[in-house]
PDB file of N, CA and C in Angstrom:
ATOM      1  N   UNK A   1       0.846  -1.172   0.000  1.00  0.00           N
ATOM      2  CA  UNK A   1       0.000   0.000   0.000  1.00  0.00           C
ATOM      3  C   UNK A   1       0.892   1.235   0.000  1.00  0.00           C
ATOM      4  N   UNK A   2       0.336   2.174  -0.637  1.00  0.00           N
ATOM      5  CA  UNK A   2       0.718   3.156  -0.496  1.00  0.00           C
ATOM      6  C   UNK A   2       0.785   4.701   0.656  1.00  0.00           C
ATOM      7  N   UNK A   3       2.355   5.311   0.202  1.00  0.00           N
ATOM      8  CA  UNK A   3       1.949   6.828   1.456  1.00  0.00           C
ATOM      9  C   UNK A   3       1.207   7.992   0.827  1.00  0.00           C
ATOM     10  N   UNK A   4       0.550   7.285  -0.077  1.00  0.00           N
ATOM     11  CA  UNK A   4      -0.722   8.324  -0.057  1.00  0.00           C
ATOM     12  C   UNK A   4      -2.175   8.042   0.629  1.00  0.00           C
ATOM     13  N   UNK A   5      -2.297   7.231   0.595  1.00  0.00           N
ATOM     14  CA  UNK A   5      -2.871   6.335   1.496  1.00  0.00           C
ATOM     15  C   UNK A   5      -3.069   6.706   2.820  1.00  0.00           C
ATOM     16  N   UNK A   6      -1.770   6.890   3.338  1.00  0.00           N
ATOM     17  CA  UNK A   6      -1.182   6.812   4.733  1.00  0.00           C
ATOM     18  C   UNK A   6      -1.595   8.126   5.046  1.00  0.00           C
ATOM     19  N   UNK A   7      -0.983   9.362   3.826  1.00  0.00           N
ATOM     20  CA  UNK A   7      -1.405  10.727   4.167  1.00  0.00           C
ATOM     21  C   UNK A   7      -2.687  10.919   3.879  1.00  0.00           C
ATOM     22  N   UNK A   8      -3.616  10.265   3.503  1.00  0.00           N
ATOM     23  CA  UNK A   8      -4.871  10.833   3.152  1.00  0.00           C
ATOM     24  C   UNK A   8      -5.583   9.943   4.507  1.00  0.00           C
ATOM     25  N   UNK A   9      -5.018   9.304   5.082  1.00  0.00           N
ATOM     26  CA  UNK A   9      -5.910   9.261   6.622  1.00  0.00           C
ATOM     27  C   UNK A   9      -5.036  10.177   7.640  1.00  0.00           C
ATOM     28  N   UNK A  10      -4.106  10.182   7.455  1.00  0.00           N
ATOM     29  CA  UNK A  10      -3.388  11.229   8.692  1.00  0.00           C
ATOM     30  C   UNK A  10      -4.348  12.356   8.309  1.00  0.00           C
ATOM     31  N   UNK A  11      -4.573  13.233   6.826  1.00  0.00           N
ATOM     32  CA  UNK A  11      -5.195  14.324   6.734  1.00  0.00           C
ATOM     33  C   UNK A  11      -6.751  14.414   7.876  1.00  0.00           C
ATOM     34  N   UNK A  12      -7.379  12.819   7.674  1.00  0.00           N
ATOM     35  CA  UNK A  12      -8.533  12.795   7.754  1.00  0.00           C
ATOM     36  C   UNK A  12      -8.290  12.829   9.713  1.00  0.00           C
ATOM     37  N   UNK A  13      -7.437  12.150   9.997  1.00  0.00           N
ATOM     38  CA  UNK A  13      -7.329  12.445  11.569  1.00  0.00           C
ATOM     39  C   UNK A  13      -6.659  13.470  12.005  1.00  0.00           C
ATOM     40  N   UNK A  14      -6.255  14.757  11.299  1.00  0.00           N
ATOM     41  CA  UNK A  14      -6.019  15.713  11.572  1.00  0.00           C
ATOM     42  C   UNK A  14      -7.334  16.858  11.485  1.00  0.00           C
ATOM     43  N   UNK A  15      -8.454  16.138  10.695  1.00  0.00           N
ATOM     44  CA  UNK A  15      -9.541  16.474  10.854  1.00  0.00           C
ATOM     45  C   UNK A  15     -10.194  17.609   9.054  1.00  0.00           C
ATOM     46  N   UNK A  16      -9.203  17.058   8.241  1.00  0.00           N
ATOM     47  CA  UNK A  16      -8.730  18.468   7.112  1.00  0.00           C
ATOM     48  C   UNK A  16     -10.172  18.140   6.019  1.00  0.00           C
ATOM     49  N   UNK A  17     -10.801  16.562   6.604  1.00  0.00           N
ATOM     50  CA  UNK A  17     -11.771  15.415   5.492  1.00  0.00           C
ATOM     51  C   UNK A  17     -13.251  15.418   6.346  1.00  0.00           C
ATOM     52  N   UNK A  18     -13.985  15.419   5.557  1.00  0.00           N
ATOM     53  CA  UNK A  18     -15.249  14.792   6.665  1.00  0.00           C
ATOM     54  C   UNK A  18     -15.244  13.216   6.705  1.00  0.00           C
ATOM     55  N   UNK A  19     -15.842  12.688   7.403  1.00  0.00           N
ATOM     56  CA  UNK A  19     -15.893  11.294   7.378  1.00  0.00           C
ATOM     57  C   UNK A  19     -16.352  10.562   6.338  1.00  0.00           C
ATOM     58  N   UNK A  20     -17.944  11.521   5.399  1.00  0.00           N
ATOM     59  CA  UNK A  20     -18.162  10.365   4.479  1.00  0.00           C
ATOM     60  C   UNK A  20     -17.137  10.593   3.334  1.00  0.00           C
ATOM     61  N   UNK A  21     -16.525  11.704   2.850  1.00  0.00           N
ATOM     62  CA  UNK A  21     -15.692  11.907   1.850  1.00  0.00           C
ATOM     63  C   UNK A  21     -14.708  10.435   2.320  1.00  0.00           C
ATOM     64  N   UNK A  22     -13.817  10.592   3.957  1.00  0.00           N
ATOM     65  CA  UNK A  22     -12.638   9.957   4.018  1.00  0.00           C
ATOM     66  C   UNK A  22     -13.331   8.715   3.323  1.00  0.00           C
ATOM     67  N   UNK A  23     -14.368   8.014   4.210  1.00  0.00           N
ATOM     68  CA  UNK A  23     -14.306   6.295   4.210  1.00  0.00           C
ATOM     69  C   UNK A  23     -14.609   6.184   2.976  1.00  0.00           C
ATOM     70  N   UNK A  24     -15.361   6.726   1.466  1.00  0.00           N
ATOM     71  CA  UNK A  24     -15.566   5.975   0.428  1.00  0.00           C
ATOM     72  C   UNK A  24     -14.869   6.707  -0.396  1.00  0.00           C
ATOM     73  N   UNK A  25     -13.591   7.251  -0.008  1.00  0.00           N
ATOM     74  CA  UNK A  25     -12.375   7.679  -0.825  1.00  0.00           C
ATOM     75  C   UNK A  25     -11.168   6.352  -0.566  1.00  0.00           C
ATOM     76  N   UNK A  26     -11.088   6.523   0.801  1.00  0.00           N
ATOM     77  CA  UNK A  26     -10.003   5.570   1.218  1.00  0.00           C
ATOM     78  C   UNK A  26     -10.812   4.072   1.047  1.00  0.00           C
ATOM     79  N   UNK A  27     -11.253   4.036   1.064  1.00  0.00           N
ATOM     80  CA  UNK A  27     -11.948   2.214   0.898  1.00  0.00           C
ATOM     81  C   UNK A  27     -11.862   2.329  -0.927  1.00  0.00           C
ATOM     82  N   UNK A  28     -12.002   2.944  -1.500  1.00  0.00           N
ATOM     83  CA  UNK A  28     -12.067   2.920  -2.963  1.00  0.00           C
ATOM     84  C   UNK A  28     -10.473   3.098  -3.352  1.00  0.00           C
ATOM     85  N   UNK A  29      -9.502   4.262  -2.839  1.00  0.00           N
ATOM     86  CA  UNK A  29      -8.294   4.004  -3.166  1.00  0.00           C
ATOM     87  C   UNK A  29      -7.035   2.630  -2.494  1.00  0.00           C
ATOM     88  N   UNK A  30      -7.870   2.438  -1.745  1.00  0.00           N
ATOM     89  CA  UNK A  30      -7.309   1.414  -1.035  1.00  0.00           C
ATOM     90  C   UNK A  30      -7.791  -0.210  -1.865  1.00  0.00           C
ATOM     91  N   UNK A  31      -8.458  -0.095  -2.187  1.00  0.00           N
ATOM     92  CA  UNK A  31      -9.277  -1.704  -3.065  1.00  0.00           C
ATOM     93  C   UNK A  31      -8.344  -1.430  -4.761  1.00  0.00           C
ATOM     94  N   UNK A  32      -7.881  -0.183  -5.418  1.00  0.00           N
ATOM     95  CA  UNK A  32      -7.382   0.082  -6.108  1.00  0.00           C
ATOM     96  C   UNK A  32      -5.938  -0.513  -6.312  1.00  0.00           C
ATOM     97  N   UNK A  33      -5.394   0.216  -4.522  1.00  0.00           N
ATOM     98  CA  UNK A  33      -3.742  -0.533  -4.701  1.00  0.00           C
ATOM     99  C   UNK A  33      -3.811  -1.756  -4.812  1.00  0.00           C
ATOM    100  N   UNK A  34      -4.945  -2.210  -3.708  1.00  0.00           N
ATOM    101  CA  UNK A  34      -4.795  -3.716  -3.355  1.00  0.00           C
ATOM    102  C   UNK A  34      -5.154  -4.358  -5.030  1.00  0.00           C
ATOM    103  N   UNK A  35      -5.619  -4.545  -5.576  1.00  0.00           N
ATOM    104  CA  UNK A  35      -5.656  -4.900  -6.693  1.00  0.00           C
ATOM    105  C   UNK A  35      -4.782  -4.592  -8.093  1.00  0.00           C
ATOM    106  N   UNK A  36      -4.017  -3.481  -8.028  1.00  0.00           N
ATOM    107  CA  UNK A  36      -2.853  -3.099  -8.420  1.00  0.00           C
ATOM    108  C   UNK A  36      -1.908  -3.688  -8.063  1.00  0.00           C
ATOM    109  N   UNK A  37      -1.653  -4.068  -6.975  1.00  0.00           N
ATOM    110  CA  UNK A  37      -0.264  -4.527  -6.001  1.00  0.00           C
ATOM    111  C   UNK A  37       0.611  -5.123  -6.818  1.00  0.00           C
ATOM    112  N   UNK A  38       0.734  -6.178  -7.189  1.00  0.00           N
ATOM    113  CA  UNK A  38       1.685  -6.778  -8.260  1.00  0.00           C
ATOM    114  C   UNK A  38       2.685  -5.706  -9.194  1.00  0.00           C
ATOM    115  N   UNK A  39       1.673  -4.697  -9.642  1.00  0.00           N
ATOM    116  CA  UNK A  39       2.753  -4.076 -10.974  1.00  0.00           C
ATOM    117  C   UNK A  39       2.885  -2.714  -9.790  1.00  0.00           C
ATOM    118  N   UNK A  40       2.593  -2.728  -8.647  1.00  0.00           N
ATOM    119  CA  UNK A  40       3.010  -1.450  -7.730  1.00  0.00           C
ATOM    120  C   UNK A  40       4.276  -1.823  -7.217  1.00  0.00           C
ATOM    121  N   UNK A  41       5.073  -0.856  -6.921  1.00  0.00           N
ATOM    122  CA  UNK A  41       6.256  -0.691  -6.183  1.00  0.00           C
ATOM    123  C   UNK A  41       5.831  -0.249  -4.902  1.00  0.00           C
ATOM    124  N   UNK A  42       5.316  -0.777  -3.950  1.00  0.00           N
ATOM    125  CA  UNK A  42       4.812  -0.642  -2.494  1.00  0.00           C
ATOM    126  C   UNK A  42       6.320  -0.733  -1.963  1.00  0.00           C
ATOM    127  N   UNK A  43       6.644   0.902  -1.394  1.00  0.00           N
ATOM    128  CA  UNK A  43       7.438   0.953  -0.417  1.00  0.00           C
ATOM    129  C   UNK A  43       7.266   1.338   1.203  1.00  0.00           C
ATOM    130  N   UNK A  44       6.471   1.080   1.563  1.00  0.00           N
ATOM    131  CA  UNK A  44       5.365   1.548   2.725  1.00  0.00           C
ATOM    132  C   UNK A  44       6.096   0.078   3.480  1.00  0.00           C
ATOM    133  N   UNK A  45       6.459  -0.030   4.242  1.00  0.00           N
ATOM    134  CA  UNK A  45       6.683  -1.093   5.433  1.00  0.00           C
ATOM    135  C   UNK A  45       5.719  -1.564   6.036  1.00  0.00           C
ATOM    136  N   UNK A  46       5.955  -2.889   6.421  1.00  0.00           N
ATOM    137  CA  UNK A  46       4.872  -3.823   7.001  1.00  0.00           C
ATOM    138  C   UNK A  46       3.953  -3.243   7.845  1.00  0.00           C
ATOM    139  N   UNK A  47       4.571  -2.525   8.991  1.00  0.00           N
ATOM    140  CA  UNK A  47       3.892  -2.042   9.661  1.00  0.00           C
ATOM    141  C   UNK A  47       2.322  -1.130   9.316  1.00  0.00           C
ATOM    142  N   UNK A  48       3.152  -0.099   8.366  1.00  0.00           N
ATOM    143  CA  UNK A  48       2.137   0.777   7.654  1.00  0.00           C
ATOM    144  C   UNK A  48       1.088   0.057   7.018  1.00  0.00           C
ATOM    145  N   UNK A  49       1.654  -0.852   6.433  1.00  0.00           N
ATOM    146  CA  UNK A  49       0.676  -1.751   5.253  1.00  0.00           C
ATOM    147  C   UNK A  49      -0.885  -2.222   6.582  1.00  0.00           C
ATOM    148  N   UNK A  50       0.152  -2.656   7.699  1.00  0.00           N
ATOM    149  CA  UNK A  50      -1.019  -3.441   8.650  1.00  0.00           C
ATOM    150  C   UNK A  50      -2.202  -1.992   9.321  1.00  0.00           C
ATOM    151  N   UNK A  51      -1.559  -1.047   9.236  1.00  0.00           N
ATOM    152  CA  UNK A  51      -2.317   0.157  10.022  1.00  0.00           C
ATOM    153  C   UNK A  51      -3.532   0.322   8.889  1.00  0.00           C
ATOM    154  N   UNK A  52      -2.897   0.262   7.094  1.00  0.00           N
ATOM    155  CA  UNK A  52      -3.467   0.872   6.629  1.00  0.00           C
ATOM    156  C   UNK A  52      -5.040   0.191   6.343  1.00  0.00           C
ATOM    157  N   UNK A  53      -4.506  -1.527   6.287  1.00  0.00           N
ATOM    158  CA  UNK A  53      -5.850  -2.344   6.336  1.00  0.00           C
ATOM    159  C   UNK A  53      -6.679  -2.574   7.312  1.00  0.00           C
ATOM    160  N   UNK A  54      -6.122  -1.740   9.071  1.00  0.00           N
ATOM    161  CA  UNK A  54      -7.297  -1.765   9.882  1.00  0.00           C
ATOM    162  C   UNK A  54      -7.934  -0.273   9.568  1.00  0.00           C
ATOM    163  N   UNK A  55      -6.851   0.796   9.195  1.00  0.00           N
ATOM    164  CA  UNK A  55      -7.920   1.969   8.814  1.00  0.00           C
ATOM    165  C   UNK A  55      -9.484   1.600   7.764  1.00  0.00           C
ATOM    166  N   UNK A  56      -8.803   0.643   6.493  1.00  0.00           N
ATOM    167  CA  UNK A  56      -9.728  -0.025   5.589  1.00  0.00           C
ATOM    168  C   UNK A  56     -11.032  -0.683   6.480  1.00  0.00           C
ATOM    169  N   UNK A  57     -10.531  -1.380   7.328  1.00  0.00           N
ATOM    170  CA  UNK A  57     -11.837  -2.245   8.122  1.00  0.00           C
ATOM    171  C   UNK A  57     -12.385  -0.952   9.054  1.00  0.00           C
ATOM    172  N   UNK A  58     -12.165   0.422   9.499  1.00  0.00           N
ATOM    173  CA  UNK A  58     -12.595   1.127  10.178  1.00  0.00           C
ATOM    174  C   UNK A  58     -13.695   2.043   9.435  1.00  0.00           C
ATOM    175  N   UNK A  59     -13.053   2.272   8.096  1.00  0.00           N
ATOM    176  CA  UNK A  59     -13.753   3.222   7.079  1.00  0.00           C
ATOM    177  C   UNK A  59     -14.791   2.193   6.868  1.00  0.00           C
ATOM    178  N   UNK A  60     -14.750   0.882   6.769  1.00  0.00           N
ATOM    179  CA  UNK A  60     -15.861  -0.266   6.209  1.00  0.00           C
ATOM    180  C   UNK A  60     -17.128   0.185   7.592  1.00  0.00           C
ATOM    181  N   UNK A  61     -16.778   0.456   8.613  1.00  0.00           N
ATOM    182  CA  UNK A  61     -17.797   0.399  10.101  1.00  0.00           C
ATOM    183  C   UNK A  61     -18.227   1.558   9.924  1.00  0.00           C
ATOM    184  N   UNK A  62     -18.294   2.854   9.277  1.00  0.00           N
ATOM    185  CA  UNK A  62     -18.314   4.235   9.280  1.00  0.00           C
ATOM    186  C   UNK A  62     -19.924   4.274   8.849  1.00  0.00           C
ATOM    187  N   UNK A  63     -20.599   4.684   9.854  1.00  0.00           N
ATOM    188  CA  UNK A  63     -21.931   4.659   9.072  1.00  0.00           C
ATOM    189  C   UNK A  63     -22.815   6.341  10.302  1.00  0.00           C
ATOM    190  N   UNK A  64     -22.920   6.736   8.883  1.00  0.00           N
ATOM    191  CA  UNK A  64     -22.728   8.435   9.516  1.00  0.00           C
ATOM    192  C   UNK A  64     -24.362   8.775   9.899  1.00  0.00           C
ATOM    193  N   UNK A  65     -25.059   7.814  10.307  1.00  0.00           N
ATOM    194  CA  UNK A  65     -26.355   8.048  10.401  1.00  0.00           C
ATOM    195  C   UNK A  65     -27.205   7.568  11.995  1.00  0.00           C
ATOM    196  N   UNK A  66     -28.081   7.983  12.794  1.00  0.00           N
ATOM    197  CA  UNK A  66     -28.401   7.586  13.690  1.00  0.00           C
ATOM    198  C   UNK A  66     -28.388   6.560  14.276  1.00  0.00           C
ATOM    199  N   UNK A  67     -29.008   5.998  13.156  1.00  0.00           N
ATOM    200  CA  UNK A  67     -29.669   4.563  13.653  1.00  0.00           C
ATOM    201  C   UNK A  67     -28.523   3.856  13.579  1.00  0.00           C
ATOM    202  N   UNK A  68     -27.409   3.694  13.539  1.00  0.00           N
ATOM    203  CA  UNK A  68     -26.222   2.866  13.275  1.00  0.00           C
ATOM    204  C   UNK A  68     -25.861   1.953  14.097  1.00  0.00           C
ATOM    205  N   UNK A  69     -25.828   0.299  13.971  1.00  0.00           N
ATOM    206  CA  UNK A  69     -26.049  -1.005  14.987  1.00  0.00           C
ATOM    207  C   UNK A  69     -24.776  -0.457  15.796  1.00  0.00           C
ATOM    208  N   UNK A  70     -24.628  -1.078  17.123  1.00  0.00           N
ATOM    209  CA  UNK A  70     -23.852  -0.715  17.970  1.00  0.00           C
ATOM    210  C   UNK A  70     -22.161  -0.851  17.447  1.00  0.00           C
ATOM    211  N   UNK A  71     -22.129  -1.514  16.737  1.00  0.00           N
ATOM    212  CA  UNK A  71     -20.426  -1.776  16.612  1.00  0.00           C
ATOM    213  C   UNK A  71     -20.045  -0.635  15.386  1.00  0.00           C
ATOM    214  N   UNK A  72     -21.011  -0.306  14.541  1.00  0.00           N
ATOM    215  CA  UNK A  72     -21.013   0.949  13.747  1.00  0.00           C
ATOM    216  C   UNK A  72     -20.478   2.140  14.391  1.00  0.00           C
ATOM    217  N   UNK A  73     -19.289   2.857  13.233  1.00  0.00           N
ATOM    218  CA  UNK A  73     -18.873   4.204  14.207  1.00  0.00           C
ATOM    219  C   UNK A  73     -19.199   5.528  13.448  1.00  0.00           C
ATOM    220  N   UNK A  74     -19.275   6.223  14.406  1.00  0.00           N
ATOM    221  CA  UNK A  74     -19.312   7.772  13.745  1.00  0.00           C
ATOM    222  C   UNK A  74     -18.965   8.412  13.329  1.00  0.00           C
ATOM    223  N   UNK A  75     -18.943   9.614  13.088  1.00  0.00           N
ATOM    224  CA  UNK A  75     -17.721  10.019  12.524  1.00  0.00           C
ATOM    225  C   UNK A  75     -16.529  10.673  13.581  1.00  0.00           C
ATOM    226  N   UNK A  76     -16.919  10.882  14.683  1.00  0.00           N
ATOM    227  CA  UNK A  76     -15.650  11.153  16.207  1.00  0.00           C
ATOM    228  C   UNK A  76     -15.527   9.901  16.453  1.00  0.00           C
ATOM    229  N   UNK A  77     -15.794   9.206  17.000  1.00  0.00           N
ATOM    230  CA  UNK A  77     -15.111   7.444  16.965  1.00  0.00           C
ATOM    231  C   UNK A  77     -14.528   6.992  15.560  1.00  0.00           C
ATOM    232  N   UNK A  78     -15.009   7.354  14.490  1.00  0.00           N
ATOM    233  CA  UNK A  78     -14.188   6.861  13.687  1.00  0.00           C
ATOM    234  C   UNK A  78     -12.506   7.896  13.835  1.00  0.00           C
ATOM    235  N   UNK A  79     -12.564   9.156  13.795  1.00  0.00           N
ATOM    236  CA  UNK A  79     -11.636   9.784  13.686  1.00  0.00           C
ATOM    237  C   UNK A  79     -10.235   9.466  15.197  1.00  0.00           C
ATOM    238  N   UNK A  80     -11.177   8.989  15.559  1.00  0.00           N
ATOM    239  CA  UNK A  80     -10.647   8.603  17.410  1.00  0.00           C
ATOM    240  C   UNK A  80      -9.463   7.394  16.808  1.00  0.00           C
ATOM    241  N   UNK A  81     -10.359   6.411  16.574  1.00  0.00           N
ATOM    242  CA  UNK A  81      -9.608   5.172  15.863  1.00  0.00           C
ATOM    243  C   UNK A  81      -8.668   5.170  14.819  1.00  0.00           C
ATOM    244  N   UNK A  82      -9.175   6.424  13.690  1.00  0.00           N
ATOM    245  CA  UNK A  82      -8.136   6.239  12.759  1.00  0.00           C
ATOM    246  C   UNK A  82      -6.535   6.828  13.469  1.00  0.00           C
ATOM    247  N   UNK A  83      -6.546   7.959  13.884  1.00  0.00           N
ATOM    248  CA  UNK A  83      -5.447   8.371  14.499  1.00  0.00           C
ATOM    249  C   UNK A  83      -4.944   7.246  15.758  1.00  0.00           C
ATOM    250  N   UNK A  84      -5.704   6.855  16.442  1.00  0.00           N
ATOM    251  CA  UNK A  84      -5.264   5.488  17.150  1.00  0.00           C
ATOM    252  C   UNK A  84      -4.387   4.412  16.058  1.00  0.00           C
ATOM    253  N   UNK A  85      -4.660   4.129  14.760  1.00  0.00           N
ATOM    254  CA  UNK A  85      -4.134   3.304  14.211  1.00  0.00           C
ATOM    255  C   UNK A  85      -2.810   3.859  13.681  1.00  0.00           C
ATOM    256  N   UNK A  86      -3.012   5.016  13.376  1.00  0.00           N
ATOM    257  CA  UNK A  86      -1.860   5.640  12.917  1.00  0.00           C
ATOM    258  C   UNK A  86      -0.527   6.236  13.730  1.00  0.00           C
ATOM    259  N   UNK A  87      -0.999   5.923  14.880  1.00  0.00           N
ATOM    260  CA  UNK A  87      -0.308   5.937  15.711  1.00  0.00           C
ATOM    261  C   UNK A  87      -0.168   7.013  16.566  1.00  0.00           C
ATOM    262  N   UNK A  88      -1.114   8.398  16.117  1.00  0.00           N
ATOM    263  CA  UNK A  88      -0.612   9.570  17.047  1.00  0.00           C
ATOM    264  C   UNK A  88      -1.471   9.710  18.216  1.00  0.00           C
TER     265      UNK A  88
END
């Protein structure tokens, strides 16, 4: 995976994205690399790679609406978590 990737959720946990832009930007550029991967030059380290596919499973839980089942997050729990993954 890529550090654009990486910077376009740091942006979003720095707060620069709204939530529905982040999750069906990053879930769409992220299904892109991953399916690219082979002819990509992924220089992003393991580590990053692993942050970037729980950000992927976090943006997948993002559901920006009331009624949202309990394990569903918001958009401040989501932003809580993504910067949790990213480490700051």
């Amino acid at each position: 995976m890529s550090n654009q990737l990486y910077e376009l959720a740091k942006r979003f946990a720095d707060g620069e994205i709204s939530a529905e832009a982040f999750a069906d930007l990053f879930m769409e550029r992220w299904k892109q690399q991953r399916d690219a991967a082979p002819n990509m030059d992924t220089r992003a380290p393991n580590a990053v790679c692993e942050s970037l596919s729980t950000i992927f499973c976090l943006a997948d839980l993002f559901h920006p609406e009331a009624d949202r089942e309990e394990y569903e997050l918001d958009e401040t729990r989501l932003r809580f978590e993504v910067r949790k993954a990213l480490g700051l």
